[in-house]
N, C-alpha and C. Protein backbone atom coordinates (compact mmCIF):
# COMPACT_ATOMS: atom_id res chain seq x y z
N UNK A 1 17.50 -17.97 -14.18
CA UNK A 1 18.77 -18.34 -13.57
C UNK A 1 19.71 -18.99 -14.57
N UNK A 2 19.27 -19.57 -15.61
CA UNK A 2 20.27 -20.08 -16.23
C UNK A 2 21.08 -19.30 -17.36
N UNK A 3 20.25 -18.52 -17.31
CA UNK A 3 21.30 -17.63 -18.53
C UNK A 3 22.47 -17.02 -17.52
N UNK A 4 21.78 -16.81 -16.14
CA UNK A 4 23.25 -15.98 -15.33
C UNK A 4 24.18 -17.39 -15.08
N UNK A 5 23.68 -18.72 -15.10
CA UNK A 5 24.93 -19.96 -14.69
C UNK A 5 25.51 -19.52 -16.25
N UNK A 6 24.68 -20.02 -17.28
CA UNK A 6 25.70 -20.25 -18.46
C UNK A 6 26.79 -19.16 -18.80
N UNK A 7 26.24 -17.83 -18.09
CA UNK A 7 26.56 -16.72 -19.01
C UNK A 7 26.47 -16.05 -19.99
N UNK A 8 25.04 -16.71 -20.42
CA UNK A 8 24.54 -15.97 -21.82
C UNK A 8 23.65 -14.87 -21.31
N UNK A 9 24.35 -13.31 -21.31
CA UNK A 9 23.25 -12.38 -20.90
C UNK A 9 21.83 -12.33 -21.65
N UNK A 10 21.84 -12.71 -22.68
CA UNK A 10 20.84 -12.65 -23.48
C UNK A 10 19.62 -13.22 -23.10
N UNK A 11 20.08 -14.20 -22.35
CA UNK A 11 18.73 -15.72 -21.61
C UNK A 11 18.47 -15.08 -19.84
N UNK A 12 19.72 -14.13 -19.36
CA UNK A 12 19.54 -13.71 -18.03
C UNK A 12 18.44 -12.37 -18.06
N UNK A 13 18.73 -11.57 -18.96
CA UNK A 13 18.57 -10.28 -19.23
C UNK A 13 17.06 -10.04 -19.15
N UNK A 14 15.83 -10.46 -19.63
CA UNK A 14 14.75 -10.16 -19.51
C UNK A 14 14.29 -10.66 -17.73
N UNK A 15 14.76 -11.25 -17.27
CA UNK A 15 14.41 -11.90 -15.55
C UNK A 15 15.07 -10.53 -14.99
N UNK A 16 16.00 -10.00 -15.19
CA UNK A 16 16.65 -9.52 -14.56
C UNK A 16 15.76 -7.82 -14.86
N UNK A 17 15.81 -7.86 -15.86
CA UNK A 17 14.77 -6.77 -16.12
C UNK A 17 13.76 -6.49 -14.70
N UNK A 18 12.64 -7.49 -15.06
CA UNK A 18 11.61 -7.68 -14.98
C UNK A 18 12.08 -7.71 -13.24
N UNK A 19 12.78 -7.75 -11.96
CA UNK A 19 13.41 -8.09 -11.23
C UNK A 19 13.32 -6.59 -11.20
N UNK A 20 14.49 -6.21 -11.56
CA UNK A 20 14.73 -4.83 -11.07
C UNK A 20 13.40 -3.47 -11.59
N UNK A 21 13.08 -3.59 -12.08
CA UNK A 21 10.75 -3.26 -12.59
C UNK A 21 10.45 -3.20 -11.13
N UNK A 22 10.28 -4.62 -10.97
CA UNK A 22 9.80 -4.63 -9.14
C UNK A 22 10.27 -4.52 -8.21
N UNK A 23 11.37 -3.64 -8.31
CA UNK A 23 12.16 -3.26 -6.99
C UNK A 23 11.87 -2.05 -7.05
N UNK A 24 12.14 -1.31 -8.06
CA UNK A 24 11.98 -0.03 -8.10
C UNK A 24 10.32 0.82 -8.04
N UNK A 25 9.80 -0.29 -8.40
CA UNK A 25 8.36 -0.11 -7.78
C UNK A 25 8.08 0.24 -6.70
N UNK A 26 8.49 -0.98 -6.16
CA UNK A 26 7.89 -1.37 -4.64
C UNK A 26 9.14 -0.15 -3.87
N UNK A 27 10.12 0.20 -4.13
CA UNK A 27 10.82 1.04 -3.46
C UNK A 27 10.15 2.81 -3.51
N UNK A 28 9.83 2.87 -4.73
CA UNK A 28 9.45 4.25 -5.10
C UNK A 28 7.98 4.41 -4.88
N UNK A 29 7.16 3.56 -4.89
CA UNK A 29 5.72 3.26 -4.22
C UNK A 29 5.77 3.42 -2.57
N UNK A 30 6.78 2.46 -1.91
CA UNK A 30 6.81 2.85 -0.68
C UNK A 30 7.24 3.96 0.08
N UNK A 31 8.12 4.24 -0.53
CA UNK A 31 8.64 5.93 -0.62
C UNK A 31 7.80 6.86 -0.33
N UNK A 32 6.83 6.73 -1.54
CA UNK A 32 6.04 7.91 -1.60
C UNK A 32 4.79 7.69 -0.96
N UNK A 33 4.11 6.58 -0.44
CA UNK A 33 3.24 6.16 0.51
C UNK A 33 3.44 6.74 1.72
N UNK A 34 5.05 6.49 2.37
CA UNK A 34 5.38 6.61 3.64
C UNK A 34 5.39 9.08 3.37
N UNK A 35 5.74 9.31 2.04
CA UNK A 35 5.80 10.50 1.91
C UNK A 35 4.35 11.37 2.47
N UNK A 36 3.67 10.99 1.59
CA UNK A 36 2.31 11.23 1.58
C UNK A 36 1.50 10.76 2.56
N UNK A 37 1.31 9.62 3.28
CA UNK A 37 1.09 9.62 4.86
C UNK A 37 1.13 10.75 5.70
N UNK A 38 2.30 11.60 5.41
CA UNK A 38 3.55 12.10 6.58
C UNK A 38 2.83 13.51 6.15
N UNK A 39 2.83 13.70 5.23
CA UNK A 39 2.97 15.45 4.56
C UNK A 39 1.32 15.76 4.23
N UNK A 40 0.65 14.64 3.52
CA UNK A 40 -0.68 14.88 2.68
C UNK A 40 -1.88 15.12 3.90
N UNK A 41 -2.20 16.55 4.68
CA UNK A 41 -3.09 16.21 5.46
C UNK A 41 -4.46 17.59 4.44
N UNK A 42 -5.75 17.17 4.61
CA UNK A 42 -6.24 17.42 4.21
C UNK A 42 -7.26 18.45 5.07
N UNK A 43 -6.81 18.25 6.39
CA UNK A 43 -7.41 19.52 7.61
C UNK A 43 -9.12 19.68 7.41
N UNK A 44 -9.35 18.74 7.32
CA UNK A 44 -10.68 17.71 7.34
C UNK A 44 -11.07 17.66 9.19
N UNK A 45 -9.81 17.66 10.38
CA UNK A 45 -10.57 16.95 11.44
C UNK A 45 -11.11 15.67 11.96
N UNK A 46 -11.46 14.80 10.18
CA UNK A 46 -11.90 13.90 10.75
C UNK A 46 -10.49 12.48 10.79
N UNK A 47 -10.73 11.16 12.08
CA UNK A 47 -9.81 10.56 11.89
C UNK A 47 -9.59 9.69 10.55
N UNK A 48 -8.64 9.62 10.04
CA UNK A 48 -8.26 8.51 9.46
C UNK A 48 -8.35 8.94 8.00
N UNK A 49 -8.75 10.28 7.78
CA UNK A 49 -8.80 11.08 6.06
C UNK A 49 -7.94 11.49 5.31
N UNK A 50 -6.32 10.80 6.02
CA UNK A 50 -5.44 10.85 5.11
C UNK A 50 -5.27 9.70 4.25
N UNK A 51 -5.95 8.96 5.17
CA UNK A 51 -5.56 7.42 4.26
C UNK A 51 -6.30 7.02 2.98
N UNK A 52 -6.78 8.42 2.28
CA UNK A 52 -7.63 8.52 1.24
C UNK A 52 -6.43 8.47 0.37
N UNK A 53 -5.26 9.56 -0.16
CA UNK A 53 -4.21 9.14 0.02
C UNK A 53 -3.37 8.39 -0.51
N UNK A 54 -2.44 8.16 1.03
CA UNK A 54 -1.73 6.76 0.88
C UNK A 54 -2.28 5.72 0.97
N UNK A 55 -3.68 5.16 0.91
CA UNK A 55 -4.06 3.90 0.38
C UNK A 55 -4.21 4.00 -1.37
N UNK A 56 -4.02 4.82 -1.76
CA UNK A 56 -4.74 4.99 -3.36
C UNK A 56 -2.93 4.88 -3.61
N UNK A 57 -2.48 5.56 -2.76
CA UNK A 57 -0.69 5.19 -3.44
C UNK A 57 -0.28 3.73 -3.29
N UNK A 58 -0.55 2.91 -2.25
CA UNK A 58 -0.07 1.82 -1.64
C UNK A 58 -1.06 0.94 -2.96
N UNK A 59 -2.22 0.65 -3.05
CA UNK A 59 -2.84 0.31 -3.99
C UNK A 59 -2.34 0.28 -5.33
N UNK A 60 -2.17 1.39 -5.70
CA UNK A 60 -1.96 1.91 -7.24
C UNK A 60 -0.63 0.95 -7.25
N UNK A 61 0.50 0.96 -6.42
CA UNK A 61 1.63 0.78 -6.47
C UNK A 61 1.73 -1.22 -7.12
N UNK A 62 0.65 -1.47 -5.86
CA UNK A 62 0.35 -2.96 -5.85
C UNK A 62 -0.14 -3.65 -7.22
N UNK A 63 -1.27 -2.78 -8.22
CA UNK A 63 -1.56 -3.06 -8.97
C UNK A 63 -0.52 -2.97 -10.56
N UNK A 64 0.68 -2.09 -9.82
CA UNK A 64 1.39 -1.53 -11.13
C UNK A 64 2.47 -2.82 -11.43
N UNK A 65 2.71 -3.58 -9.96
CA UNK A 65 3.70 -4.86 -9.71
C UNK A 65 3.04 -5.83 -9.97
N UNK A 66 1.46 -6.40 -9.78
CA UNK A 66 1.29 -7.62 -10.22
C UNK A 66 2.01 -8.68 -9.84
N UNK A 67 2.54 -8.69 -8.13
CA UNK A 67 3.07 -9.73 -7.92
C UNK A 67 2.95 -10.06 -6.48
N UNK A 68 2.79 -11.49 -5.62
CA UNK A 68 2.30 -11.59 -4.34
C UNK A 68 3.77 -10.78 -3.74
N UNK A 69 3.45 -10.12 -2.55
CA UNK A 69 5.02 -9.79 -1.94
C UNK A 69 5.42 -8.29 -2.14
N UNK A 70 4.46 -8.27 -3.24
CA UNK A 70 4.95 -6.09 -3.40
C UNK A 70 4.02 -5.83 -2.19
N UNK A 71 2.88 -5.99 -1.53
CA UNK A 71 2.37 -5.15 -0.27
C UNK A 71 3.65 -5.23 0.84
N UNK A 72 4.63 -5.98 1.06
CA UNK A 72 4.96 -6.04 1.90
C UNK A 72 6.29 -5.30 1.90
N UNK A 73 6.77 -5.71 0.78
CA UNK A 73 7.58 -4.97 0.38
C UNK A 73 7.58 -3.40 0.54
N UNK A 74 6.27 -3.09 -0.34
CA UNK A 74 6.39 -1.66 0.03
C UNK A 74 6.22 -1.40 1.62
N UNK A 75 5.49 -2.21 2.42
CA UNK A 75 5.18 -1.87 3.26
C UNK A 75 6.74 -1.57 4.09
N UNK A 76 7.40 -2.39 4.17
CA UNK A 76 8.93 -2.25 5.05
C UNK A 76 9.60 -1.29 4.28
N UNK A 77 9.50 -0.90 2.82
CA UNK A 77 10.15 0.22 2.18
C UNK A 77 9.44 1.74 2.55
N UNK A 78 8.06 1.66 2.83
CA UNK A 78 7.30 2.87 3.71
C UNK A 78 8.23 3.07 5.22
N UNK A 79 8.28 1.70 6.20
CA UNK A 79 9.07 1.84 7.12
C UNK A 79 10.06 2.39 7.48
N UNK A 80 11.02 1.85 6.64
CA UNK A 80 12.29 2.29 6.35
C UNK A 80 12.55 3.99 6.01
N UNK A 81 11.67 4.23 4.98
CA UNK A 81 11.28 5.67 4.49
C UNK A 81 11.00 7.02 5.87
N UNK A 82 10.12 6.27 6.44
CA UNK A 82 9.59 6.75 7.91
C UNK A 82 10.65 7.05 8.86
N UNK A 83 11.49 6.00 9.17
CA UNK A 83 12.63 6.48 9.72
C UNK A 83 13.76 7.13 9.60
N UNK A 84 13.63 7.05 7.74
CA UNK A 84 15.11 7.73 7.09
C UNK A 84 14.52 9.43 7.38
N UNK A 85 13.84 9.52 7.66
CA UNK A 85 13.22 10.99 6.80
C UNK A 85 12.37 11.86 8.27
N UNK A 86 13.31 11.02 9.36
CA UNK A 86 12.32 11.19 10.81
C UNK A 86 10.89 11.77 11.48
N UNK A 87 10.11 10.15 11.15
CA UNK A 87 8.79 10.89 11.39
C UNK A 87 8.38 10.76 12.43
N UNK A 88 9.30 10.84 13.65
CA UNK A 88 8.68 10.53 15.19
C UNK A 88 8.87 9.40 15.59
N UNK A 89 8.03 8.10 15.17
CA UNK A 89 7.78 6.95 15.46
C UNK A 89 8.97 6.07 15.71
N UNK A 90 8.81 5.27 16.50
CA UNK A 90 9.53 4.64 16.93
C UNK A 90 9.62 3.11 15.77
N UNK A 91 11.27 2.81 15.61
CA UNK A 91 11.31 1.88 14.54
C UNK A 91 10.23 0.58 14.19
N UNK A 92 10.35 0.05 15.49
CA UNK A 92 9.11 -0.87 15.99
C UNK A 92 7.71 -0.83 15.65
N UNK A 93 7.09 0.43 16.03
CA UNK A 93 6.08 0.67 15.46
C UNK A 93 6.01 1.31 14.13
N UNK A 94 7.19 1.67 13.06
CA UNK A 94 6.99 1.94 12.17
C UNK A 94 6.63 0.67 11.07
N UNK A 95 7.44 -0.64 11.31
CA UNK A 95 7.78 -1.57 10.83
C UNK A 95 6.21 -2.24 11.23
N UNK A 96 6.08 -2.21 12.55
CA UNK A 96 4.51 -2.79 12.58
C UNK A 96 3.39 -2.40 11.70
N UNK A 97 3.05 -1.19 11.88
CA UNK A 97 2.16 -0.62 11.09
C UNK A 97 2.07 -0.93 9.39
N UNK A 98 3.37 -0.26 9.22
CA UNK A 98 3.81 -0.43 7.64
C UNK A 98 3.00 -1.81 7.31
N UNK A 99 4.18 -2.48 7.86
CA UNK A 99 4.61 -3.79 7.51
C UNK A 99 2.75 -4.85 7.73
N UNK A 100 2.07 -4.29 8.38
CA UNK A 100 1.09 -5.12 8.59
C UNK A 100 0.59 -4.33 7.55
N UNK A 101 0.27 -3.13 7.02
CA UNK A 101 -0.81 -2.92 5.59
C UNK A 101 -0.56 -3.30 4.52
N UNK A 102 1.08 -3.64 4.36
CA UNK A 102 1.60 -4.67 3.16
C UNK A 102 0.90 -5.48 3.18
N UNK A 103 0.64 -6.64 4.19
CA UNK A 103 0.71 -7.70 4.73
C UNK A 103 -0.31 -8.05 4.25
N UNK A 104 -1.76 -7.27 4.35
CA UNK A 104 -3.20 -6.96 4.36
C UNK A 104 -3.55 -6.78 2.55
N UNK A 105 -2.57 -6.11 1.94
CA UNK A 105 -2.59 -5.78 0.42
C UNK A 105 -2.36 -7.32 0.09
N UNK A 106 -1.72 -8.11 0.61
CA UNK A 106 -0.95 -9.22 -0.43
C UNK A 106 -1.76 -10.23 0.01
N UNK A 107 -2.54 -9.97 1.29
CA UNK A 107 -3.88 -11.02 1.54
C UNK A 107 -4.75 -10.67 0.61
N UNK A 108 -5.71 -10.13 0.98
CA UNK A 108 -6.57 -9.68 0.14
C UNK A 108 -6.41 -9.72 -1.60
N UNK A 109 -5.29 -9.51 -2.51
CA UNK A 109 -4.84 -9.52 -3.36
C UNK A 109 -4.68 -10.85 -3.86
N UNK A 110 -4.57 -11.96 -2.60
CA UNK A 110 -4.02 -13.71 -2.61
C UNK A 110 -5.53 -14.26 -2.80
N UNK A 111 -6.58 -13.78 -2.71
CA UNK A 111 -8.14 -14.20 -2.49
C UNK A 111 -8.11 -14.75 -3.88
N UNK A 112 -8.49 -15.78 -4.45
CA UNK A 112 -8.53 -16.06 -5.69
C UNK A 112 -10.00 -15.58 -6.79
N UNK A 113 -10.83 -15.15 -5.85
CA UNK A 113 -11.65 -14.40 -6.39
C UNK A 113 -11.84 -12.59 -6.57
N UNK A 114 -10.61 -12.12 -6.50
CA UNK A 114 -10.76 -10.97 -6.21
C UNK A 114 -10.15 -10.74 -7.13
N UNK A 115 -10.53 -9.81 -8.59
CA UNK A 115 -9.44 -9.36 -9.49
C UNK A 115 -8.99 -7.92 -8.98
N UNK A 116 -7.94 -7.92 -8.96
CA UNK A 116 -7.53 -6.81 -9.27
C UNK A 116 -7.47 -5.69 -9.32
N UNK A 117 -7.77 -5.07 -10.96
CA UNK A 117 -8.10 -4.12 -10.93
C UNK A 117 -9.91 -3.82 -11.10
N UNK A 118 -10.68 -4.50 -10.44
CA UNK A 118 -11.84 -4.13 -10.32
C UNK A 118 -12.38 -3.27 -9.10
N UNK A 119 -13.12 -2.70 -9.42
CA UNK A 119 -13.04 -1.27 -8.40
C UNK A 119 -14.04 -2.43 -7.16
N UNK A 120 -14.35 -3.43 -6.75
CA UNK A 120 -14.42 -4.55 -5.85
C UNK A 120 -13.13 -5.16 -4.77
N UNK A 121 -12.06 -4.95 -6.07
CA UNK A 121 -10.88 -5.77 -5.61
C UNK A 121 -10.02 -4.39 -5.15
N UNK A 122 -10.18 -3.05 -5.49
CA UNK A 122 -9.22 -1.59 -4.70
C UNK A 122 -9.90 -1.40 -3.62
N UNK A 123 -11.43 -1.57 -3.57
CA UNK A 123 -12.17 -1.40 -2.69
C UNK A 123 -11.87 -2.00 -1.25
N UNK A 124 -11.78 -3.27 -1.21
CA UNK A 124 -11.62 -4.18 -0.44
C UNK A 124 -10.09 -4.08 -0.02
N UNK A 125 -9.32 -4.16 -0.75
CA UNK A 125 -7.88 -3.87 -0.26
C UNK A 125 -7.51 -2.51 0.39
N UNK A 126 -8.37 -1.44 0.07
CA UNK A 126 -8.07 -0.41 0.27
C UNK A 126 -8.36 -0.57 1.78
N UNK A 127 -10.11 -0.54 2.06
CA UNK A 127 -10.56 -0.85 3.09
C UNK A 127 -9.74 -1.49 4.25
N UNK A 128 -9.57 -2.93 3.93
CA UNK A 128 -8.52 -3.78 4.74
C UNK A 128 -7.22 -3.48 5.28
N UNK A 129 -6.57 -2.75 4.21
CA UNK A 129 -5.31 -1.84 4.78
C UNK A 129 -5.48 -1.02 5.74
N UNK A 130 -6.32 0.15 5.46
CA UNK A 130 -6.69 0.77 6.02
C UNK A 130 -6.84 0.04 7.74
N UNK A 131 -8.11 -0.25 7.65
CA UNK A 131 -8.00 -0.86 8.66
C UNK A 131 -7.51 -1.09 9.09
N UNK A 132 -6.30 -2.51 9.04
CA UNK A 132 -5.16 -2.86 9.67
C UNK A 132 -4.52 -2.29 10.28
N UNK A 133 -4.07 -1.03 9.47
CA UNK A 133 -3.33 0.07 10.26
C UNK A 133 -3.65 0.88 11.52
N UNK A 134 -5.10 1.19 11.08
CA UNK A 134 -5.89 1.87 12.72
C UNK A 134 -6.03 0.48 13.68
N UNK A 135 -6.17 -0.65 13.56
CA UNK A 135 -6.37 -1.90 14.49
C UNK A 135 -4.82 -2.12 14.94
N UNK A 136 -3.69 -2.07 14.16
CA UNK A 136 -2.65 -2.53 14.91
C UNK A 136 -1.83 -1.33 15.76
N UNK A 137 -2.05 -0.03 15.34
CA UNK A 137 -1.75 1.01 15.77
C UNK A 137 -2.58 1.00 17.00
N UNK A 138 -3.87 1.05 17.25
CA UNK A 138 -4.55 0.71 18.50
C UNK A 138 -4.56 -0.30 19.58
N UNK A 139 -3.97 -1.04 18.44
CA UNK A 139 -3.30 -2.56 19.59
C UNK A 139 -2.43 -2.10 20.16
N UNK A 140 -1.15 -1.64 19.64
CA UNK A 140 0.57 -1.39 20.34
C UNK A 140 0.06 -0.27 20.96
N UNK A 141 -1.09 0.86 20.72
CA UNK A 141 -1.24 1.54 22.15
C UNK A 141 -1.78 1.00 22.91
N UNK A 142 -2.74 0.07 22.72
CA UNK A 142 -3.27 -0.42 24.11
C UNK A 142 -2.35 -1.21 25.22
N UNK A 143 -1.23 -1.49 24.04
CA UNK A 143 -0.28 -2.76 24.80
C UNK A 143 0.71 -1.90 25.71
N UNK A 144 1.23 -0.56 24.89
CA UNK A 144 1.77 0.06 26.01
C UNK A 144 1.24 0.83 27.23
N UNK A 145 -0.40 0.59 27.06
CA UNK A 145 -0.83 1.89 28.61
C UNK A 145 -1.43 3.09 27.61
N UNK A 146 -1.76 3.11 26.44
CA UNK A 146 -1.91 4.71 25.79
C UNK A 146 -3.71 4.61 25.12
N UNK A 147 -4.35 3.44 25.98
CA UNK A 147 -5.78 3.70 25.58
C UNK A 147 -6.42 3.18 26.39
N UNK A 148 -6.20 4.21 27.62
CA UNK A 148 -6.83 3.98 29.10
C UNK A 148 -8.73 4.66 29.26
N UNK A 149 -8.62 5.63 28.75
CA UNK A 149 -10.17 6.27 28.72
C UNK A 149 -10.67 6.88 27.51
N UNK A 150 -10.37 5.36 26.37
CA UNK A 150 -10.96 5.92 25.12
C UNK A 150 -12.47 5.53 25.47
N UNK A 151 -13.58 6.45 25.04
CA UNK A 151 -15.18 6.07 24.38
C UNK A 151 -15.16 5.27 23.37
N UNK A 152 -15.59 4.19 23.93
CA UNK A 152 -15.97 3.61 22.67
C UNK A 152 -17.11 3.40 21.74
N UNK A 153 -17.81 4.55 21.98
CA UNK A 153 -18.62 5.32 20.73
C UNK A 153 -17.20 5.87 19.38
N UNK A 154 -16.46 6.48 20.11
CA UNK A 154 -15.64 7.26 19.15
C UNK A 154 -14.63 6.48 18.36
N UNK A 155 -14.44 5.31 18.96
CA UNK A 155 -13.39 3.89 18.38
C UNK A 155 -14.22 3.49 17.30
N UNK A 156 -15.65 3.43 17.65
CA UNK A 156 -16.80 3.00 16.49
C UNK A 156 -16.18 4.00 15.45
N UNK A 157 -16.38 5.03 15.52
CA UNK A 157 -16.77 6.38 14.51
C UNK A 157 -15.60 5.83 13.64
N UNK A 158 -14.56 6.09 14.37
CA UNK A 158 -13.08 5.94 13.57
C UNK A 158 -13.07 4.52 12.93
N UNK A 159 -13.26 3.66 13.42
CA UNK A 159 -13.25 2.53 12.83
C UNK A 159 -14.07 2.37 11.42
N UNK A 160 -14.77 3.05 11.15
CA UNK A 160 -16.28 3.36 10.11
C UNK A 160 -15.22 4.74 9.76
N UNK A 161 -14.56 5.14 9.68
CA UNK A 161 -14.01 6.28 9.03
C UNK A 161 -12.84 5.77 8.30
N UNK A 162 -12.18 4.82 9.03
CA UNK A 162 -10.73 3.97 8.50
C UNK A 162 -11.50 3.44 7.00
N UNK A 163 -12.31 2.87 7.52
CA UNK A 163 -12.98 2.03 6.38
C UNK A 163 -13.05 2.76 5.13
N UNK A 164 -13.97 3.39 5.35
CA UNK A 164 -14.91 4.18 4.33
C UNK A 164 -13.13 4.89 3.50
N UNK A 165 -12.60 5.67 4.42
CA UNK A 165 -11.54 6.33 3.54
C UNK A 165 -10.57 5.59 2.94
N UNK A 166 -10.33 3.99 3.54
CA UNK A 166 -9.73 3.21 2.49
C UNK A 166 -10.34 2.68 1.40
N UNK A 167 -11.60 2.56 1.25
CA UNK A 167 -12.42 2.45 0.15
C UNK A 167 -12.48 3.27 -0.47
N UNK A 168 -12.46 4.54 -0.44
CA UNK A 168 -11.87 5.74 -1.59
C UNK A 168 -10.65 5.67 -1.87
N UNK A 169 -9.76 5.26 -1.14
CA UNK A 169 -8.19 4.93 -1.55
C UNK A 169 -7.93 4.19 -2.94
N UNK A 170 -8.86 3.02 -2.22
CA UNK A 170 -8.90 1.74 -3.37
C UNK A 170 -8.92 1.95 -4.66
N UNK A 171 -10.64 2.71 -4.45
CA UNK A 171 -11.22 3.39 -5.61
C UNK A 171 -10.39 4.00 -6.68
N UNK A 172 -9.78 4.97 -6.37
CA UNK A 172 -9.07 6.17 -6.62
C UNK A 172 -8.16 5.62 -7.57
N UNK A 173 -6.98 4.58 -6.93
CA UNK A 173 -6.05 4.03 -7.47
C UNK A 173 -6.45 2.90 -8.78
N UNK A 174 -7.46 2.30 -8.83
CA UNK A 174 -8.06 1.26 -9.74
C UNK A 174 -8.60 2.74 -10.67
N UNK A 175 -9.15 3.17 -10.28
CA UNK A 175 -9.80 4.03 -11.56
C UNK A 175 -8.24 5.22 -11.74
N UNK A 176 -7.68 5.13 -11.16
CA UNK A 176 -6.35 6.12 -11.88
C UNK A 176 -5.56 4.54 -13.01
N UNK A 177 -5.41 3.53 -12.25
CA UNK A 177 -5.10 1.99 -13.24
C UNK A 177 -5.59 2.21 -14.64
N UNK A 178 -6.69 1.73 -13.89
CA UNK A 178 -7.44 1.69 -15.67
C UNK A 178 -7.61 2.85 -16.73
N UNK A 179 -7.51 4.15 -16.07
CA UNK A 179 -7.38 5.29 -17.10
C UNK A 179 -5.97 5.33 -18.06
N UNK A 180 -5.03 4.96 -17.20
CA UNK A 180 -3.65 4.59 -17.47
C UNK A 180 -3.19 4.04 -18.92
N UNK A 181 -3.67 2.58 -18.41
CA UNK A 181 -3.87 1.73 -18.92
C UNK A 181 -4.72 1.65 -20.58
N UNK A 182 -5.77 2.22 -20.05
CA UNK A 182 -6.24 2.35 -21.53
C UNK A 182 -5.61 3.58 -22.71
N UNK A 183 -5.27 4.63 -21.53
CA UNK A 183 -4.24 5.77 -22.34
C UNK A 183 -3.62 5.08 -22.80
N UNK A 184 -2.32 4.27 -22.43
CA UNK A 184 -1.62 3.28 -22.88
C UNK A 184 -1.58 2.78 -24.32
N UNK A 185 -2.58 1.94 -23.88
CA UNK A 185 -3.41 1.33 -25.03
C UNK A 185 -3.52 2.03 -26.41
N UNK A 186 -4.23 2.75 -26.14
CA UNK A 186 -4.62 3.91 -27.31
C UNK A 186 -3.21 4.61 -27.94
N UNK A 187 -2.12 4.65 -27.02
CA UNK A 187 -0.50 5.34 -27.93
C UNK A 187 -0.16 4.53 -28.24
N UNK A 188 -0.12 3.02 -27.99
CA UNK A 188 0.40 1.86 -29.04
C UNK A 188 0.53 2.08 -30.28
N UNK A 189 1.62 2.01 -31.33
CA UNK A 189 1.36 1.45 -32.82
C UNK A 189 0.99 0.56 -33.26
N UNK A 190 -0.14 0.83 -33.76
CA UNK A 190 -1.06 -0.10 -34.73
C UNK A 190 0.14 -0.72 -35.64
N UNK A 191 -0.07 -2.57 -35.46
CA UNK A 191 1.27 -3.34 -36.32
C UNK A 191 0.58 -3.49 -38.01
């Protein structure tokens, strides 16, 4: 802030950088989360096997920002995305859903024992998102009248399917990280 009071761009210029880095992240991450949700089906049958997916996007995205507030972010920028691009859902429940697997990334991510990019820490976030999304999506139907004669053998199944496929999400995105990353690494010039 003080280089933008004084007016020395020079002292503003790297914040501001680094500022607009994580917008365009979290915008173009959520984007393509809410894309790939929508479009990526894999005709599998089983529930919840897209979120193999857009949890590995929502993930990947989280790990590329390194900062508390990108899950959520992307998550209302998935929202937003959802409605610009009309995917049915009603605004309410787009913003719910979204907005609660952000919510779930930037918990999980806030655990002070959880690094990162360890395929422990995609795992678990992946999972948790996941989840969230089939639990709050099942809530706002139950709340409106729309899960009158579910089995709940089959709520089990799915629930153990949410999981499992956000844990490949996780996966996916930490081991696409770290391949990255060390590519990276390796095109550096040696000083």
């Amino acid at each position: 802030m003080r280089g933008l009071l004084t007016g020395n761009p020079a002292e503003a210029s790297p914040r501001i950088w680094e500022a607009a880095r994580f917008v365009a992240l979290i915008v173009t991450f959520g984007t393509v989360a809410a894309l790939v949700r929508r479009y990526v089906n894999f005709q599998l049958g089983i529930p919840g096997h897209s979120g193999v997916a857009w949890m590995a996007v929502l993930v990947l995205g989280y790990l590329l920002t390194r900062r508390f507030g990108a899950g959520i972010g992307m998550g209302v920028t998935s929202a937003l995305a959802s409605q610009a691009f009309g995917f049915g859902n009603s605004t309410a429940f787009s913003f719910a859903v979204f907005g609660s697997v952000g919510a779930a990334l930037d918990l999980v991510y806030a655990i002070p024992f959880i690094r990162r990019e360890s395929l422990f820490g995609g795992a678990l976030a992946g999972a948790v998102a996941h989840l969230t999304k089939f639990g709050v999506g099942k809530a706002i139907a139950l709340a409106v009248g729309g899960l009158k004669n579910v089995a709940f053998v089959g709520l089990g199944v799915a629930t153990l399917n949410h999981i499992l496929f956000g844990v490949v999400g996780g996966l996916i995105a930490v081991m696409i990280f770290t391949k990255a990353r060390s590519i990276a690494r390796d095109r550096r010039p040696r000083a």
